[in-house]
N, C-alpha and C. Protein backbone atom coordinates (compact mmCIF):
# COMPACT_ATOMS: atom_id res chain seq x y z
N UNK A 1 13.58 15.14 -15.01
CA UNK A 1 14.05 16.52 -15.16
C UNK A 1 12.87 17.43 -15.44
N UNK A 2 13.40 18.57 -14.94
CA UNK A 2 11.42 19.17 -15.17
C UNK A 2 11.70 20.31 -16.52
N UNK A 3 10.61 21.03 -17.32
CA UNK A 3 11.01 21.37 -18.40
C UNK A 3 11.89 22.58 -18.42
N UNK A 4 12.49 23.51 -17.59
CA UNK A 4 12.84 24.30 -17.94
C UNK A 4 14.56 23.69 -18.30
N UNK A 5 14.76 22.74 -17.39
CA UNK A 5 16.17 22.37 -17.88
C UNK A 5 16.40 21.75 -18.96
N UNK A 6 15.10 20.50 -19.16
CA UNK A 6 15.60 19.93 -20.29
C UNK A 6 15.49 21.11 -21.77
N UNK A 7 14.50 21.51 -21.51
CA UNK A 7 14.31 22.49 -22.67
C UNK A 7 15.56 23.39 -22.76
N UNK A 8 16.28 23.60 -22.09
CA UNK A 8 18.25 24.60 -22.06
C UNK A 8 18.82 23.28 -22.68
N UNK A 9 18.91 22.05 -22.24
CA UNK A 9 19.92 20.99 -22.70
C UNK A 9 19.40 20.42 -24.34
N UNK A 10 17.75 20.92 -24.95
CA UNK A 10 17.77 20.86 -26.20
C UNK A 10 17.45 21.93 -26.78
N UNK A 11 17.75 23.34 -26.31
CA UNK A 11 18.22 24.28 -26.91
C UNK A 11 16.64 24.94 -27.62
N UNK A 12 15.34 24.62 -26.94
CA UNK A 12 14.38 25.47 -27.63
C UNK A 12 13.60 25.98 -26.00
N UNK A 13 12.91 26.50 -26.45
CA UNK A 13 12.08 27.34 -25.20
C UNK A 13 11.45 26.30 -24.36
N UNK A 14 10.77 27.03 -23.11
CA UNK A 14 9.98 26.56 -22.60
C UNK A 14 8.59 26.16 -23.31
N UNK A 15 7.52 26.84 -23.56
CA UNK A 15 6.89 26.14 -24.60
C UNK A 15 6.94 25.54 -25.48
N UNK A 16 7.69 25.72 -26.14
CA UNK A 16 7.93 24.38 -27.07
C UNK A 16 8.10 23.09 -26.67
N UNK A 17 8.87 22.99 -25.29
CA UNK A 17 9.16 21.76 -24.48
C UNK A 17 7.66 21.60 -24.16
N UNK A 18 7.05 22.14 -23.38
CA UNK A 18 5.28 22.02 -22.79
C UNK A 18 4.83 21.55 -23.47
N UNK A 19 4.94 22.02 -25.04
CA UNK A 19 4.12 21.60 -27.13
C UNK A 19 4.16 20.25 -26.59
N UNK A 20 5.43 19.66 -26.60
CA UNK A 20 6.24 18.02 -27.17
C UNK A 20 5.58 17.32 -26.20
N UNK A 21 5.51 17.94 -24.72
CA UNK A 21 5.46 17.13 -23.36
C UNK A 21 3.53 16.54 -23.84
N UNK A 22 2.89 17.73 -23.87
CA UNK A 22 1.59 17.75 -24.00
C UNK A 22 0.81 16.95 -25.21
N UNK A 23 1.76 17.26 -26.64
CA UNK A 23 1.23 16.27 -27.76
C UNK A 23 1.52 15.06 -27.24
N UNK A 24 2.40 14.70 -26.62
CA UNK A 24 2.79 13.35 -26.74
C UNK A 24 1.85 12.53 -25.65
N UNK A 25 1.83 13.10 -24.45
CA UNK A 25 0.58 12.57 -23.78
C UNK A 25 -0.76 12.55 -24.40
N UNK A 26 -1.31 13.55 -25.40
CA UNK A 26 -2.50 13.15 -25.63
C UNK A 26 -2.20 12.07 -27.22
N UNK A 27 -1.46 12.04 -27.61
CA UNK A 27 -1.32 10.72 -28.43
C UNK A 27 -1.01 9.46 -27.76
N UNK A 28 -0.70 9.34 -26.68
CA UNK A 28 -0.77 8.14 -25.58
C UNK A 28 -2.26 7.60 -24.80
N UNK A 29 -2.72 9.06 -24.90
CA UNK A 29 -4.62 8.70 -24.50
C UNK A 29 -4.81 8.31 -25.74
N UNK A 30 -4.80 9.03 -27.05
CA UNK A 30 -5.23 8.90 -27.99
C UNK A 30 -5.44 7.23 -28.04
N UNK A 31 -4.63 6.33 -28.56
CA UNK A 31 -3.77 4.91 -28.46
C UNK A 31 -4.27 4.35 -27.58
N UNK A 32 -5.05 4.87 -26.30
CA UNK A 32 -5.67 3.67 -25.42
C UNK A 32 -6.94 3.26 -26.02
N UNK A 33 -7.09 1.96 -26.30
CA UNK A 33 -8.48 1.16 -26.80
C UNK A 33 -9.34 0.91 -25.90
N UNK A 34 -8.83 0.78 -24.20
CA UNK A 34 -9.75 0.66 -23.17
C UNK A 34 -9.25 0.64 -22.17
N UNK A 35 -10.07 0.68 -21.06
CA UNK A 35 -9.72 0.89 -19.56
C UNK A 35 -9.33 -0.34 -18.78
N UNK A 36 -8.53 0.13 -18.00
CA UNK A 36 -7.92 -1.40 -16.99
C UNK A 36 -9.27 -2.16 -16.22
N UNK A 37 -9.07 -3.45 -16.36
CA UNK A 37 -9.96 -3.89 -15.65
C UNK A 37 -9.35 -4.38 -14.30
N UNK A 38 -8.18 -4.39 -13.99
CA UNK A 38 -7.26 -4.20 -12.83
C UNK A 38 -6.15 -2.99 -12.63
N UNK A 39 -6.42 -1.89 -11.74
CA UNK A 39 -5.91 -0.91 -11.22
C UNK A 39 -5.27 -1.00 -9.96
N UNK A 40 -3.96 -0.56 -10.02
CA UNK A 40 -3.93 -0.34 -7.85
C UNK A 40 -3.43 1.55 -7.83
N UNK A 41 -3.99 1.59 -6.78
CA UNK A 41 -3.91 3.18 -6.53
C UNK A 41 -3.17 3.27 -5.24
N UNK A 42 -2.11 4.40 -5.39
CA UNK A 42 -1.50 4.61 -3.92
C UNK A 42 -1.02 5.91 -4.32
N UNK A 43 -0.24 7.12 -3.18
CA UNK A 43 0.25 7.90 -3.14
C UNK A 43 1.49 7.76 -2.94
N UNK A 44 2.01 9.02 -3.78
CA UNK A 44 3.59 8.94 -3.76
C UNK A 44 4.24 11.28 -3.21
N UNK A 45 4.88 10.76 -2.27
CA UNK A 45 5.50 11.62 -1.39
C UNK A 45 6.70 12.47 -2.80
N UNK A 46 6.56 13.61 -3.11
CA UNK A 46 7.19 14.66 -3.52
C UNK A 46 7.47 15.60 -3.32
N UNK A 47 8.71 16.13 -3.30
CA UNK A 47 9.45 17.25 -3.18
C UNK A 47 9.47 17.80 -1.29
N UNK A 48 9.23 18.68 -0.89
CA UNK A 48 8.56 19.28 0.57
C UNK A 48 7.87 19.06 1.22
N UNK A 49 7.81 19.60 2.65
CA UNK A 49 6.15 19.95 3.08
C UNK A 49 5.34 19.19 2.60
N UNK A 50 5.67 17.71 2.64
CA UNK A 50 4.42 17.08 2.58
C UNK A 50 3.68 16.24 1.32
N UNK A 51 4.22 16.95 0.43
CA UNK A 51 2.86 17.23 -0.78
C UNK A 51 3.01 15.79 -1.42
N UNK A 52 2.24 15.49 -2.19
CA UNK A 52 1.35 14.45 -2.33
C UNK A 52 0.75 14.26 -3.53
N UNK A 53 1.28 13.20 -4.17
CA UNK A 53 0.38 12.98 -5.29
C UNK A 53 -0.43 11.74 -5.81
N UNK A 54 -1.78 11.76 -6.34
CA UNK A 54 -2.45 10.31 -6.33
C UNK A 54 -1.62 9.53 -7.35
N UNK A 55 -1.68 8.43 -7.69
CA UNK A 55 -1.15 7.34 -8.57
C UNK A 55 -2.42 6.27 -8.54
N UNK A 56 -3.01 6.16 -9.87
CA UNK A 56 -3.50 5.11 -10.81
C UNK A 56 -2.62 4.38 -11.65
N UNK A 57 -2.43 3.30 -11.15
CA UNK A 57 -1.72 2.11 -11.89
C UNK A 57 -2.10 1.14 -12.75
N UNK A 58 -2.28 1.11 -14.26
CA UNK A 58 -2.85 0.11 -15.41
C UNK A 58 -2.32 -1.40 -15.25
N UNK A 59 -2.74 -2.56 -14.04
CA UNK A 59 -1.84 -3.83 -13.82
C UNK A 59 -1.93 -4.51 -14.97
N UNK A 60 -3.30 -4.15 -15.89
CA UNK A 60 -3.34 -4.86 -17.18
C UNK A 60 -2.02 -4.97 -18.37
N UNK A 61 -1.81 -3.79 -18.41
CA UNK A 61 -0.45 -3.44 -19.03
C UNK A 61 0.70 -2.73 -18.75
N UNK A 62 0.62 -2.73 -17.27
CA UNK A 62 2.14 -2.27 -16.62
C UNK A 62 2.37 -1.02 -16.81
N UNK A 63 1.42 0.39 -16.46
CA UNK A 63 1.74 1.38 -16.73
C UNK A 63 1.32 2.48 -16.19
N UNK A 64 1.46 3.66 -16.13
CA UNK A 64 0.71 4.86 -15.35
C UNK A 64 -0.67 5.09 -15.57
N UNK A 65 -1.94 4.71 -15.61
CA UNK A 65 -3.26 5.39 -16.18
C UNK A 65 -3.29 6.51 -15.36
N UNK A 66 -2.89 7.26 -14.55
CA UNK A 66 -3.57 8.51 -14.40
C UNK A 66 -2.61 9.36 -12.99
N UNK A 67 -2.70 10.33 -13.06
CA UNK A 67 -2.05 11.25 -11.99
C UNK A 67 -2.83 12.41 -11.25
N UNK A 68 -2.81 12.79 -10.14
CA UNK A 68 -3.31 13.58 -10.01
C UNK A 68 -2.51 14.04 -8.67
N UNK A 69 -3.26 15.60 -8.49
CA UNK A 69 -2.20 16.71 -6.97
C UNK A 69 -2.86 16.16 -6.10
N UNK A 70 -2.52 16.11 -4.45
CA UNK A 70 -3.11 15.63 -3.88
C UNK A 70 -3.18 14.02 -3.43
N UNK A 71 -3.43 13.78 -2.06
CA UNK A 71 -4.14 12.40 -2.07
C UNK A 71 -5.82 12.68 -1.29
N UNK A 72 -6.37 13.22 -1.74
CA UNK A 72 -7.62 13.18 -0.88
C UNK A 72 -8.92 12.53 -1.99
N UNK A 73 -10.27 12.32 -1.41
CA UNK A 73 -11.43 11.64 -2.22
C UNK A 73 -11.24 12.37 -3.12
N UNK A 74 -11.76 13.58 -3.42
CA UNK A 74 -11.31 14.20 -5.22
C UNK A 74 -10.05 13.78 -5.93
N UNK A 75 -8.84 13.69 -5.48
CA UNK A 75 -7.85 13.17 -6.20
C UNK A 75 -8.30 11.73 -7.17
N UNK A 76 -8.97 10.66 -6.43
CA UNK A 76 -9.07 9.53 -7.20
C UNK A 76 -10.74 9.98 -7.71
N UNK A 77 -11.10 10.24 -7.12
CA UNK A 77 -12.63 10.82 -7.98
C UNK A 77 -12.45 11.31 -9.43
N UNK A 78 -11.67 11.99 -9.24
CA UNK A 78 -11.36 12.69 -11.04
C UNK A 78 -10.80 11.33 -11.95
N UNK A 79 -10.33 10.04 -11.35
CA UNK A 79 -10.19 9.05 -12.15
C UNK A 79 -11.24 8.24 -12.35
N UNK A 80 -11.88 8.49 -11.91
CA UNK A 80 -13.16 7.44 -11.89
C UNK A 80 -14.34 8.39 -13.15
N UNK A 81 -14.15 9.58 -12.51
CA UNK A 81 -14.83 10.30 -13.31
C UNK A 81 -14.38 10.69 -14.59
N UNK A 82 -13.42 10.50 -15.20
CA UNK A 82 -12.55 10.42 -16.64
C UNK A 82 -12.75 9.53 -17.64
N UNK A 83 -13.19 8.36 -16.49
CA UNK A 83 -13.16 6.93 -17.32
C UNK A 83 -14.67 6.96 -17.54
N UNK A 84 -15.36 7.41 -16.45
CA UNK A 84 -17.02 7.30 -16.55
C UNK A 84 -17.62 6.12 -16.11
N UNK A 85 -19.15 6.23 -16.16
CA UNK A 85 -19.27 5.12 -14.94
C UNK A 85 -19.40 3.36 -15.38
N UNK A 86 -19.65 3.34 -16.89
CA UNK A 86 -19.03 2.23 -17.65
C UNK A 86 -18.00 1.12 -17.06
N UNK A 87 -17.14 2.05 -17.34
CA UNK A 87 -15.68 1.60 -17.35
C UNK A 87 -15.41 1.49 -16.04
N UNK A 88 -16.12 2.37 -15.05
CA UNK A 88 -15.32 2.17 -13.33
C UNK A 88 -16.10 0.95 -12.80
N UNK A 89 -17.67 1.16 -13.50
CA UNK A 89 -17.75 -0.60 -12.78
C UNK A 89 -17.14 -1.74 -13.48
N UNK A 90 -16.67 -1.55 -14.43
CA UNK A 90 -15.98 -2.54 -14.90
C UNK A 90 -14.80 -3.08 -14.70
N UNK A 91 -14.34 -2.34 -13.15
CA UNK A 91 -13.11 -2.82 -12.31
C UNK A 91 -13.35 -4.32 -11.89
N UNK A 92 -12.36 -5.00 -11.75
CA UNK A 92 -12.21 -6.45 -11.45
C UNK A 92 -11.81 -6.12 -9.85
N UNK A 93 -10.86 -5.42 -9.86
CA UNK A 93 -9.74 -5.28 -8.98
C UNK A 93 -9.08 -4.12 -8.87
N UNK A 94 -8.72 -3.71 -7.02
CA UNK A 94 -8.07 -2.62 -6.94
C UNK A 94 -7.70 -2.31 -5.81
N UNK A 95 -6.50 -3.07 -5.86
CA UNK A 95 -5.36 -2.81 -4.88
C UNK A 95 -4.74 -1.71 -4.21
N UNK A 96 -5.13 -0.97 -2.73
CA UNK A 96 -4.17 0.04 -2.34
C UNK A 96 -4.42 0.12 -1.18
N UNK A 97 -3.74 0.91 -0.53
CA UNK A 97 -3.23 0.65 1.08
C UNK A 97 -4.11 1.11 1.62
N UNK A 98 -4.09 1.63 2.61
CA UNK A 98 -5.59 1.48 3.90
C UNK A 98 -5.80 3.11 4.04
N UNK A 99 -5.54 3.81 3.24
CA UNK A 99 -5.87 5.63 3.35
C UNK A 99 -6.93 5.55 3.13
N UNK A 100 -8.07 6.07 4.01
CA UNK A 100 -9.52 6.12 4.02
C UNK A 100 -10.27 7.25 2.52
N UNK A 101 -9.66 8.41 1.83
CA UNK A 101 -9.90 8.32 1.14
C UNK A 101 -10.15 7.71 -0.36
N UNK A 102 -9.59 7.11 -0.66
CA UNK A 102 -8.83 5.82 -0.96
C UNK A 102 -9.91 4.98 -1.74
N UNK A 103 -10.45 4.87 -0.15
CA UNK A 103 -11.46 3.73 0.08
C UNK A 103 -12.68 3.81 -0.13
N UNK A 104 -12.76 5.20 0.42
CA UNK A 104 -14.07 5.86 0.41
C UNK A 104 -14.45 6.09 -1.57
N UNK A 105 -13.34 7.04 -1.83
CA UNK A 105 -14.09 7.25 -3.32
C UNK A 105 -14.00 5.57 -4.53
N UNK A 106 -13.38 4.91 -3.83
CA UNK A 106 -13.43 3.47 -4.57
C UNK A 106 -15.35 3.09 -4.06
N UNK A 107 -15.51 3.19 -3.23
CA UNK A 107 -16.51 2.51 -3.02
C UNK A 107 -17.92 3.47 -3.48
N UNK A 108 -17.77 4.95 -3.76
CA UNK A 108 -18.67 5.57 -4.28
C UNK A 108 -18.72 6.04 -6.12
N UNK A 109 -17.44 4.65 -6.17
CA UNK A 109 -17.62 4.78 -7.92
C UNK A 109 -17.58 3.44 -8.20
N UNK A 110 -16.98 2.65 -7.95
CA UNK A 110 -17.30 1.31 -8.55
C UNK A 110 -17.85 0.10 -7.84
N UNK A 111 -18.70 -0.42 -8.96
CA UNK A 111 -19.70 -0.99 -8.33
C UNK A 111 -19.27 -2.85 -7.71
N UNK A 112 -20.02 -2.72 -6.50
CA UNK A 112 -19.92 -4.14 -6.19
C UNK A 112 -18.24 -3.57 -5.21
N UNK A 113 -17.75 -2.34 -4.88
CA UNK A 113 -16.35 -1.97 -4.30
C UNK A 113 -15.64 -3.11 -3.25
N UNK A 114 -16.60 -3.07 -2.35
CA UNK A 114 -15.78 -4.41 -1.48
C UNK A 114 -15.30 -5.48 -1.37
N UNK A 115 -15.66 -6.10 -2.50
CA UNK A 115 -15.43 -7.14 -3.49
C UNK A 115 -14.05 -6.98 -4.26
N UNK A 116 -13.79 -5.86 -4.36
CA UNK A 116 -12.88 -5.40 -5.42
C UNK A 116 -11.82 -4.60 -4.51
N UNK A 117 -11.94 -4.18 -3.36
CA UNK A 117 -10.92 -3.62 -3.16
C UNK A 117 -9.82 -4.55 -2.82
N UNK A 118 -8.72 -4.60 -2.39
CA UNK A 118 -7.42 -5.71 -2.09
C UNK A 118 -5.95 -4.67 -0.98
N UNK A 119 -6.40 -5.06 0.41
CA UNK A 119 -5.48 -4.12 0.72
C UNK A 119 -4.06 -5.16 0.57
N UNK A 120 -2.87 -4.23 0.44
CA UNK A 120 -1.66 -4.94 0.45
C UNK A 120 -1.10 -5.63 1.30
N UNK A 121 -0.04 -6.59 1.14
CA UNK A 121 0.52 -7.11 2.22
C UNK A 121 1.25 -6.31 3.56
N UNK A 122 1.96 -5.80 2.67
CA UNK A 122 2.92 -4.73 3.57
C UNK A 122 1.89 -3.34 4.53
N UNK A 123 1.05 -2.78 3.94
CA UNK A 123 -0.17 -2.27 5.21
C UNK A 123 -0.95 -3.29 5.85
N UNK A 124 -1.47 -4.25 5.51
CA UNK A 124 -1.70 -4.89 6.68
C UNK A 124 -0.67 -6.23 7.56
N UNK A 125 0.26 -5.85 7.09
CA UNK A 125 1.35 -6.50 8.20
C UNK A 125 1.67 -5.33 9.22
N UNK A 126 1.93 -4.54 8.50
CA UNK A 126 2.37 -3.18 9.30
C UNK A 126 1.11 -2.46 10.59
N UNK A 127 0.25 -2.88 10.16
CA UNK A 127 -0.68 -2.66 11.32
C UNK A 127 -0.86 -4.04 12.24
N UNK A 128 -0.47 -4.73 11.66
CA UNK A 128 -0.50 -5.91 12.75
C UNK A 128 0.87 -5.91 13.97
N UNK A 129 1.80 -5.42 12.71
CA UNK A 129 2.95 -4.98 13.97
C UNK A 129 2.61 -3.58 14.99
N UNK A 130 1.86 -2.89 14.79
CA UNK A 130 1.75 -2.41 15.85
C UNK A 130 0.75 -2.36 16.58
N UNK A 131 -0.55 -3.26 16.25
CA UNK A 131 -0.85 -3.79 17.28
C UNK A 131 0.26 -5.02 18.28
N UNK A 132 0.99 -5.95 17.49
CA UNK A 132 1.86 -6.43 18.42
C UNK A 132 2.99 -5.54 19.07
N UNK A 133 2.87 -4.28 19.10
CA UNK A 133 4.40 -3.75 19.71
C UNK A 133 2.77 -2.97 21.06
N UNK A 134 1.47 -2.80 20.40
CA UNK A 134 0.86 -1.97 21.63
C UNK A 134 0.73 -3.29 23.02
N UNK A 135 0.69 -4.69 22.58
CA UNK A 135 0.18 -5.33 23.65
C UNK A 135 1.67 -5.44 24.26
N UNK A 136 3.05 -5.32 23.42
CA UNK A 136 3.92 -5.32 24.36
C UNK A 136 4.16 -4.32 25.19
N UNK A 137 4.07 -3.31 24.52
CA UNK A 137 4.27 -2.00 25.67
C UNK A 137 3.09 -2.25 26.89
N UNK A 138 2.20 -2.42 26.83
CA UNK A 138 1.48 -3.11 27.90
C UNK A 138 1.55 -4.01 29.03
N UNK A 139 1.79 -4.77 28.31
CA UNK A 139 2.13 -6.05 29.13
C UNK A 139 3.60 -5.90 29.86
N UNK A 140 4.68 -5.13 29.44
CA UNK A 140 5.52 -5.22 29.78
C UNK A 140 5.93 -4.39 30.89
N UNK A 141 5.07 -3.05 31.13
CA UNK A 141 4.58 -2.39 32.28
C UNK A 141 4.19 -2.48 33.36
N UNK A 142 3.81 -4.10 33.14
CA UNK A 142 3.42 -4.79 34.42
C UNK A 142 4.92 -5.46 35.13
N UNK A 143 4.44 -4.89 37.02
CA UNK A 143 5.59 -5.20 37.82
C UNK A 143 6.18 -6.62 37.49
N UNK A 144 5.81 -7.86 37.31
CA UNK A 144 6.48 -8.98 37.21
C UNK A 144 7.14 -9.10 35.68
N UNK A 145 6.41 -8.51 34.67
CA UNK A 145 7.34 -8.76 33.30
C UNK A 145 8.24 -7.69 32.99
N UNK A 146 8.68 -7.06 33.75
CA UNK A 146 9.36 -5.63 33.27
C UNK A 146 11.04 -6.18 33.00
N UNK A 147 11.12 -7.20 33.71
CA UNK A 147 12.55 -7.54 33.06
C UNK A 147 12.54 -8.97 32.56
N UNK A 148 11.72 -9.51 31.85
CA UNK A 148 11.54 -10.92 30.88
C UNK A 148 11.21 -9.50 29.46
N UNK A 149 11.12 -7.98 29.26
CA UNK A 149 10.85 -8.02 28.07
C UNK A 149 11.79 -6.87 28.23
N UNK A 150 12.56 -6.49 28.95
CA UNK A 150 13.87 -5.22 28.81
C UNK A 150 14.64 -5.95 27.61
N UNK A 151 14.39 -4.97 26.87
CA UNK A 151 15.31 -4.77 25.41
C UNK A 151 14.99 -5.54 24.42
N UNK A 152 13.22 -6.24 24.06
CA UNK A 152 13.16 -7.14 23.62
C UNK A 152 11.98 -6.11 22.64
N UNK A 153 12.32 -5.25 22.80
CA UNK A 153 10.99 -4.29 21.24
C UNK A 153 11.57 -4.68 19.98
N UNK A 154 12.41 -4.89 19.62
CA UNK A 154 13.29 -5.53 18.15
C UNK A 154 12.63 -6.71 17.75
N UNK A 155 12.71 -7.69 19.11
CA UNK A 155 12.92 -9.09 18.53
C UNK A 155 11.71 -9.77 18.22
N UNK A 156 10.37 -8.73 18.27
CA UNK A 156 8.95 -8.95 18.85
C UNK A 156 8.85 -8.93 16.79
N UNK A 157 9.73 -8.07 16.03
CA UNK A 157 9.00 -7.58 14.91
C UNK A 157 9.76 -8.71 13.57
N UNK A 158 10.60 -9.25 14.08
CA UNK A 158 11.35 -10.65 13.64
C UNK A 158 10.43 -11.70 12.98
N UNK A 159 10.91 -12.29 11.69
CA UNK A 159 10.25 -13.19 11.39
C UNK A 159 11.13 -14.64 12.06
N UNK A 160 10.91 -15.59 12.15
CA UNK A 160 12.03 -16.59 12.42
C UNK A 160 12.80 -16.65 11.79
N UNK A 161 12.69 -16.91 10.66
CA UNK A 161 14.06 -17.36 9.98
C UNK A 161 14.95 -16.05 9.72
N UNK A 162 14.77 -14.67 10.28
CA UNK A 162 15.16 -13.42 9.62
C UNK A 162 15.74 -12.99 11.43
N UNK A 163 15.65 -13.87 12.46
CA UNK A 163 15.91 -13.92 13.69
C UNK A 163 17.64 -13.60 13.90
N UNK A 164 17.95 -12.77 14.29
CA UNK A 164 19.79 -12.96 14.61
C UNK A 164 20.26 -13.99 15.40
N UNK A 165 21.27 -14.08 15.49
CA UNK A 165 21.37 -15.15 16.43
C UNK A 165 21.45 -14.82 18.24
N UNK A 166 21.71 -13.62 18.16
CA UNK A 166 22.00 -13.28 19.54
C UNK A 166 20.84 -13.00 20.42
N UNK A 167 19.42 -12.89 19.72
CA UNK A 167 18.40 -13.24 20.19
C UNK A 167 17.88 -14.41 20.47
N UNK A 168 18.12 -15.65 19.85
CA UNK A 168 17.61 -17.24 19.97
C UNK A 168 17.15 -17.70 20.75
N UNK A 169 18.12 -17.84 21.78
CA UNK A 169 17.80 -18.13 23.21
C UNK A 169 16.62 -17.73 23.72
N UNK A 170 16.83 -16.50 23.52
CA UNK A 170 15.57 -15.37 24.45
C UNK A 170 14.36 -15.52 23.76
N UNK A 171 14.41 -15.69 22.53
CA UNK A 171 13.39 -15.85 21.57
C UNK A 171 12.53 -17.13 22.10
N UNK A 172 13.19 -18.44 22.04
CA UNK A 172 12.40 -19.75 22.45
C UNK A 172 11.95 -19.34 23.85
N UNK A 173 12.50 -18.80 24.91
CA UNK A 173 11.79 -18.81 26.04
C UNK A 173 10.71 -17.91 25.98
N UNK A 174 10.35 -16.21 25.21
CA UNK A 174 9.16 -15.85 24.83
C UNK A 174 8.30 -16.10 24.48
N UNK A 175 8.98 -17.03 23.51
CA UNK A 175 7.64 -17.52 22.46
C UNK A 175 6.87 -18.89 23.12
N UNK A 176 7.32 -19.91 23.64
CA UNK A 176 6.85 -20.37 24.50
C UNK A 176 5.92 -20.31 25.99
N UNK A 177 6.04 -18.57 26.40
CA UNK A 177 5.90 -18.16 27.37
C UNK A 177 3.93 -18.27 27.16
N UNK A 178 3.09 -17.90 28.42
CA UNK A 178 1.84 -17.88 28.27
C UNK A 178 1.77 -15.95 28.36
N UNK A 179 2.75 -15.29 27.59
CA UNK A 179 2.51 -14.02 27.43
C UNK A 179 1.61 -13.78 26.54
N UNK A 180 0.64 -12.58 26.99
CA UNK A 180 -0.31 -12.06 25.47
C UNK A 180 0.33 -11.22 24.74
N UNK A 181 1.68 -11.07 24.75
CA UNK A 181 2.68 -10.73 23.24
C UNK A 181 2.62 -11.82 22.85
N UNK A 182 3.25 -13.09 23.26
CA UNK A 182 3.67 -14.13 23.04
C UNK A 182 2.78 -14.71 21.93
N UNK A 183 1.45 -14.65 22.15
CA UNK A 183 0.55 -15.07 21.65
C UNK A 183 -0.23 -14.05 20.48
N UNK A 184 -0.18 -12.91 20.55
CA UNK A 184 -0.25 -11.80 19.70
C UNK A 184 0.99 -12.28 18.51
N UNK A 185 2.18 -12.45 18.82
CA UNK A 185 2.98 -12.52 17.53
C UNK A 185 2.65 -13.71 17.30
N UNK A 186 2.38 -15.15 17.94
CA UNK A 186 2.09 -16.46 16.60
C UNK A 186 1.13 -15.64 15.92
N UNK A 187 0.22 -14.94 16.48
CA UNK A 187 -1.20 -14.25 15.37
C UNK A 187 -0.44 -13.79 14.37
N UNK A 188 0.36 -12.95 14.49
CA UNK A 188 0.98 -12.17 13.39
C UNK A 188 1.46 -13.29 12.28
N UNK A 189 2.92 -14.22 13.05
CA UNK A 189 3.24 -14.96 12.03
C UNK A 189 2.28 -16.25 11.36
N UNK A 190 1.06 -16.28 11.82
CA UNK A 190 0.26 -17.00 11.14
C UNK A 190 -0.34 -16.73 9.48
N UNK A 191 -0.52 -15.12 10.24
CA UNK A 191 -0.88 -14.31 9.11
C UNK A 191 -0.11 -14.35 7.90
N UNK A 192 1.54 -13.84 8.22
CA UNK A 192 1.89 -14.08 7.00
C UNK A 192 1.85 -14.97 5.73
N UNK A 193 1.45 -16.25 6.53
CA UNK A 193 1.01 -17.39 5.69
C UNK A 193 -0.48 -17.19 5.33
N UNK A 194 -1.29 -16.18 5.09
CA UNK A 194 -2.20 -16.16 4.25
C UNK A 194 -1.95 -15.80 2.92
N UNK A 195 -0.91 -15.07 2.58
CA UNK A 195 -0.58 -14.65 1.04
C UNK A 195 0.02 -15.83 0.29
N UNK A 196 0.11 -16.82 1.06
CA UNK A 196 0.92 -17.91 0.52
C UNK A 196 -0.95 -18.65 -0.63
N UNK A 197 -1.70 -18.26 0.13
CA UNK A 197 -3.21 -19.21 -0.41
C UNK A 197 -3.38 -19.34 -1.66
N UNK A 198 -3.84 -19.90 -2.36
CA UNK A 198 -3.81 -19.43 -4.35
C UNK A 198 -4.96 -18.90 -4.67
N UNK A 199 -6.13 -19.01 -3.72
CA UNK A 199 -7.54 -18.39 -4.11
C UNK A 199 -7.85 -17.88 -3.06
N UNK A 200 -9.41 -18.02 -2.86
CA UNK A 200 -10.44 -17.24 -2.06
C UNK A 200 -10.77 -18.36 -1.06
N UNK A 201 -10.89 -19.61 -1.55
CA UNK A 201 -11.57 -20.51 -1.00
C UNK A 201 -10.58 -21.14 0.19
N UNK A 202 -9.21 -21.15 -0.55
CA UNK A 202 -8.20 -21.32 0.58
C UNK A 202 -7.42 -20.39 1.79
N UNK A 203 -8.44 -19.56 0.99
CA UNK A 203 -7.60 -18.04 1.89
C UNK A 203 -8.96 -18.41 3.29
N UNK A 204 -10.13 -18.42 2.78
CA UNK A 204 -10.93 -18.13 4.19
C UNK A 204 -10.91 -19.59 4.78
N UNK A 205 -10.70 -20.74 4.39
CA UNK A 205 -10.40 -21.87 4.99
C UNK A 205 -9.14 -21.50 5.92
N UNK A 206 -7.88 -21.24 5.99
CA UNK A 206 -6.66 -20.68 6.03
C UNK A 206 -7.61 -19.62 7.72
């Protein structure tokens, strides 16, 4: 609720609500003893037109460290620069999706960044699906496959076991096929079995 309402439903002004909102956040900085040594950062979509706000996430203790307007390099810059440069190389870890600013001001504040950054599962599956939907639209343009892949953009983004049944059929004869979809999606579903790894050592073996 934003303050002008709650401040009508407890019956004192707008500033006074701002007073409560504002002491109470800086007695919440106050109370922090130290900085996360695991963060994930992503943006979150509000209100209209677009707009945009950064999110710093404390994984150490499950909580908001920081907000800001915006998702661009200054948005997470002002977190890096809050904490100071101490504390930002003293990131372990820092998880967030593939927005190039993102990336960029992670890597011009904390040290050793590439090491430390961790993109998510769900952005890089999601770009793997559309590289597998670009080699189908491709391939399927061609005069001899234009009807082995009519009506088959759905069944391309399927995990197996998440397969309907009314695809099955059609499914074993694709996937078997010497198509470069065919072979583009085992890539994909191989992949998913990298998050399954427990370390580093099994992930690049994998």
């Amino acid at each position: 609720m934003d303050i002008m309402n709650s401040a009508m439903i407890l019956e004192i002004s707008w500033f006074q609500e701002h007073g409560i909102m504002r002491r109470a956040v800086n007695r919440g900085l106050a109370r922090k003893s130290s900085h996360p040594s695991r963060i994930g950062i992503d943006e979150k979509y509000y209100g209209k037109h677009h707009r945009y706000i950064t999110l710093v996430f404390n994984h150490d203790d499950h909580s908001v460290e920081f907000i800001s307007l915006d998702r661009k390099q200054e948005s997470l810059d002002l977190y890096y620069r809050s904490i100071g440069e101490e504390a930002s190389g003293s990131i372990e870890a820092a998880p967030m999706d593939m927005w190039d600013p993102f990336i960029v001001s992670t890597k011009s504040n904390v040290t050793d960044a590439e090491s430390k950054i961790v993109f998510d599962r769900f952005h890089v599956m999601k770009h793997m699906n559309m590289a597998l939907d670009d080699v189908r639209w491709m391939e399927s343009r061609m005069a001899e496959y234009k009807e082995m892949f009519r009506k088959t953009r759905c069944l391309w983004l399927y995990s197996p076991e998440n397969l309907p049944d009314k695809y099955g059929e059609r499914y074993e004869i694709l996937k078997e096929s010497d198509l470069k979809t065919a072979r583009v999606y085992a890539i994909k579903e191989n992949l998913r079995n990298l998050w399954n790894c427990s370390g580093e050592d099994e992930a690049r073996s994998f």
